[in-house]
N, C-alpha and C. Protein backbone atom coordinates (compact mmCIF):
# COMPACT_ATOMS: atom_id res chain seq x y z
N UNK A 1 -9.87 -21.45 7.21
CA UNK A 1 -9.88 -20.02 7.31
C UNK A 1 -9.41 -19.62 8.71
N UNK A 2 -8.31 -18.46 8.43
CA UNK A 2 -7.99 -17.97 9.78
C UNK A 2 -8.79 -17.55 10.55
N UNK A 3 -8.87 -17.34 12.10
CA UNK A 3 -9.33 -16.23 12.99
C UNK A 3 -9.32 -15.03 12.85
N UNK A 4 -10.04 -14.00 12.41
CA UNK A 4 -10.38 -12.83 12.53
C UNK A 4 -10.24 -12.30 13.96
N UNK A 5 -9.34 -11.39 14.44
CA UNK A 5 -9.66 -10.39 15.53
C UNK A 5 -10.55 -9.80 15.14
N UNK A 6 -11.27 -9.63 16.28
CA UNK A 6 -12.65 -9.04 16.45
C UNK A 6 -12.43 -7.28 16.41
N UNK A 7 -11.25 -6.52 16.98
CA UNK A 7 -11.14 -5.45 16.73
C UNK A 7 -10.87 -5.02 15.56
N UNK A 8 -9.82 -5.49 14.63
CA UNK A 8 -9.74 -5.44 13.24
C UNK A 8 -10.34 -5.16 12.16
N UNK A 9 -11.08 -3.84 11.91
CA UNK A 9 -11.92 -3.47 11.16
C UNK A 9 -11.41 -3.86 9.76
N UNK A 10 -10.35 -3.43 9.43
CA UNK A 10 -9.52 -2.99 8.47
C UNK A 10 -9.47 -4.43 7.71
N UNK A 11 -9.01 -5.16 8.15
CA UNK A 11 -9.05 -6.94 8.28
C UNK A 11 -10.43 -7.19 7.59
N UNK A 12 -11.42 -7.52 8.33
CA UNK A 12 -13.19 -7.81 8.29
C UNK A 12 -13.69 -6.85 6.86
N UNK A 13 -12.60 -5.59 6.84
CA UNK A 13 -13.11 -5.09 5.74
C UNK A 13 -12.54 -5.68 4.23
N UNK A 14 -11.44 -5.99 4.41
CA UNK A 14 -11.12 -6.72 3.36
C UNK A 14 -11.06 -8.30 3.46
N UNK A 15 -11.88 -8.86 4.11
CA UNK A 15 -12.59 -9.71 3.50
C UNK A 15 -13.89 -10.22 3.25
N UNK A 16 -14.82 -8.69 3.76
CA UNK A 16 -15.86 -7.96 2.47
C UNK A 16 -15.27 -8.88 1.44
N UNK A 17 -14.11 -7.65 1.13
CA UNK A 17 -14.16 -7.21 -0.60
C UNK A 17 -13.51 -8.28 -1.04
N UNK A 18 -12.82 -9.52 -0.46
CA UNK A 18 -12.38 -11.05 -1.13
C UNK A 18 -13.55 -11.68 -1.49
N UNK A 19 -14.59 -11.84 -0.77
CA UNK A 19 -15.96 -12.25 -0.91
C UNK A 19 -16.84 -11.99 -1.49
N UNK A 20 -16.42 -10.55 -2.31
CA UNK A 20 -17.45 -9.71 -3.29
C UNK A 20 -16.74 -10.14 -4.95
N UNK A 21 -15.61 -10.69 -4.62
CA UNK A 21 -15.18 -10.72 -5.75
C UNK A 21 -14.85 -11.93 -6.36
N UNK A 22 -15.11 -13.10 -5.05
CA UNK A 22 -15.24 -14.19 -5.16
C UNK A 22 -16.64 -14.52 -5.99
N UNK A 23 -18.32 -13.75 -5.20
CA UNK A 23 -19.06 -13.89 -5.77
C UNK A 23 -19.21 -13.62 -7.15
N UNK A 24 -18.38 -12.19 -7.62
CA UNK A 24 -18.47 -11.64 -9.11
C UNK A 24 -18.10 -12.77 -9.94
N UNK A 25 -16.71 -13.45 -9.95
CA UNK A 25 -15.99 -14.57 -10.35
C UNK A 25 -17.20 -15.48 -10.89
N UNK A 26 -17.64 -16.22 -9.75
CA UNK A 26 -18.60 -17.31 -9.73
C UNK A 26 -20.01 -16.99 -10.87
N UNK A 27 -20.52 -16.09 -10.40
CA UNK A 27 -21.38 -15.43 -11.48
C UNK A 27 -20.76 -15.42 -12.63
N UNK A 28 -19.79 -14.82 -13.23
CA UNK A 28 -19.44 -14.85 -14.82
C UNK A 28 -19.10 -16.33 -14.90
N UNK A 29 -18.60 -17.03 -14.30
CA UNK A 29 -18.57 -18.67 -14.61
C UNK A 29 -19.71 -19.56 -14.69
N UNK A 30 -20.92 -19.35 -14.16
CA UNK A 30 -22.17 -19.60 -13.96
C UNK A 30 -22.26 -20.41 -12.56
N UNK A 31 -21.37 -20.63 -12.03
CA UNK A 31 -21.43 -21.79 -10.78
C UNK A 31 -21.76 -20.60 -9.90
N UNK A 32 -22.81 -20.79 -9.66
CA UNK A 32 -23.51 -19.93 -8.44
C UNK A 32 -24.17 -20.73 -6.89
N UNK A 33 -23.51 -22.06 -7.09
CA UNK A 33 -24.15 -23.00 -5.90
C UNK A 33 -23.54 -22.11 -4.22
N UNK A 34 -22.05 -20.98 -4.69
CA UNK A 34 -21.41 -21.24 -2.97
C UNK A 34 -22.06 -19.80 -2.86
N UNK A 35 -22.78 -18.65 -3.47
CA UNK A 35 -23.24 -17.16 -3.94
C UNK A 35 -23.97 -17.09 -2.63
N UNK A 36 -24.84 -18.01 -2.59
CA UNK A 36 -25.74 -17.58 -0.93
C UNK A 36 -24.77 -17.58 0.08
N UNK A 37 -23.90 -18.75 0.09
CA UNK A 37 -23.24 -19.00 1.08
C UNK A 37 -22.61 -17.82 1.18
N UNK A 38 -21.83 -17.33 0.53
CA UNK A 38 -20.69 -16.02 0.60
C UNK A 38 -21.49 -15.20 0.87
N UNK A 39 -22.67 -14.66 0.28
CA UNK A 39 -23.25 -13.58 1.05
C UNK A 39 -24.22 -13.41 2.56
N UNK A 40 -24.36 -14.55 2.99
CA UNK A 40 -24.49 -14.84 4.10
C UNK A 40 -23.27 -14.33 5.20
N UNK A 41 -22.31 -15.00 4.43
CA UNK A 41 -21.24 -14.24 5.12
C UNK A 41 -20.40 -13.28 5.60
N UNK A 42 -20.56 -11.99 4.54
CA UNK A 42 -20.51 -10.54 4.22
C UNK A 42 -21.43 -10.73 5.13
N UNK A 43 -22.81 -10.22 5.10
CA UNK A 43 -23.88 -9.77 5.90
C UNK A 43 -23.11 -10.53 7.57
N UNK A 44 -22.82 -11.40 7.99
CA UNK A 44 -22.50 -12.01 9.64
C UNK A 44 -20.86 -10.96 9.41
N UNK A 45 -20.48 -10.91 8.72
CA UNK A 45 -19.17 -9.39 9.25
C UNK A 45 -19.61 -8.67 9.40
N UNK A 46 -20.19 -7.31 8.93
CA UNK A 46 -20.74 -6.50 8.57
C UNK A 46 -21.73 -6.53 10.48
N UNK A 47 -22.11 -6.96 10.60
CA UNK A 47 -22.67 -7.50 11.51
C UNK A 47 -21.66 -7.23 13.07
N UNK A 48 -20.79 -7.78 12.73
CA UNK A 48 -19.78 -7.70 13.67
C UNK A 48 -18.60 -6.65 13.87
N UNK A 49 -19.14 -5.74 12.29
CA UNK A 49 -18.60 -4.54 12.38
C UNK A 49 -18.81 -3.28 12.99
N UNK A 50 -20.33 -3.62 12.87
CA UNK A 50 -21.44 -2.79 13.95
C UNK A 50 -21.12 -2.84 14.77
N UNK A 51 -21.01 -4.04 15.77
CA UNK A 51 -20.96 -4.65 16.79
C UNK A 51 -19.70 -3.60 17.34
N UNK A 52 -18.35 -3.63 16.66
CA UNK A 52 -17.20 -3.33 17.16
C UNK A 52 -17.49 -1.46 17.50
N UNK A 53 -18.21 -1.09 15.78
CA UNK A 53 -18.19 0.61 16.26
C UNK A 53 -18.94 0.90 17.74
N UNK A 54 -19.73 0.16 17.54
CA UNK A 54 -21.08 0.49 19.00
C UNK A 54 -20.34 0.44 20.11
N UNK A 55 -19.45 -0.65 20.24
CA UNK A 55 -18.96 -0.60 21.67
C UNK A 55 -17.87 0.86 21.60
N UNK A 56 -17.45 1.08 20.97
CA UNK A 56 -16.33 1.90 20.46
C UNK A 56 -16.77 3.39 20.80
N UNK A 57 -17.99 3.60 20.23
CA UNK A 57 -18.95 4.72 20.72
C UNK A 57 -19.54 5.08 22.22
N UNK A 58 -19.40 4.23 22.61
CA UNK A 58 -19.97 3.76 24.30
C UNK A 58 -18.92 4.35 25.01
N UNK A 59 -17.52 4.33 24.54
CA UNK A 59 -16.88 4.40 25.44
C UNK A 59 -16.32 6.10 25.44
């Protein structure tokens, strides 16, 4: 997996939505072993999306 720029909202936001749809996938197939993993992951962007508005607001 590539590097994410950290300013790149737009980016971080769509791959949210690769990861939401990765999980949907997995669910209708029943293989739900990587489901935590991926949403672990959403939640640590999301995370770092905050991160970016806050400083953004500061300034």
């Amino acid at each position: 997996m590539s590097k994410l720029k950290k300013d790149d909202i737009s980016k971080l936001g769509h791959k949210i939505n690769q990861l939401k749809k990765r999980i949907l996938r997995t669910e209708i197939s029943g293989n739900t072993s990587k489901v935590e993993f991926r949403q672990m992951r959403i939640k640590k962007i999301k995370k770092q999306i905050r991160e970016i508005q806050a400083k953004r607001n500061k300034k």
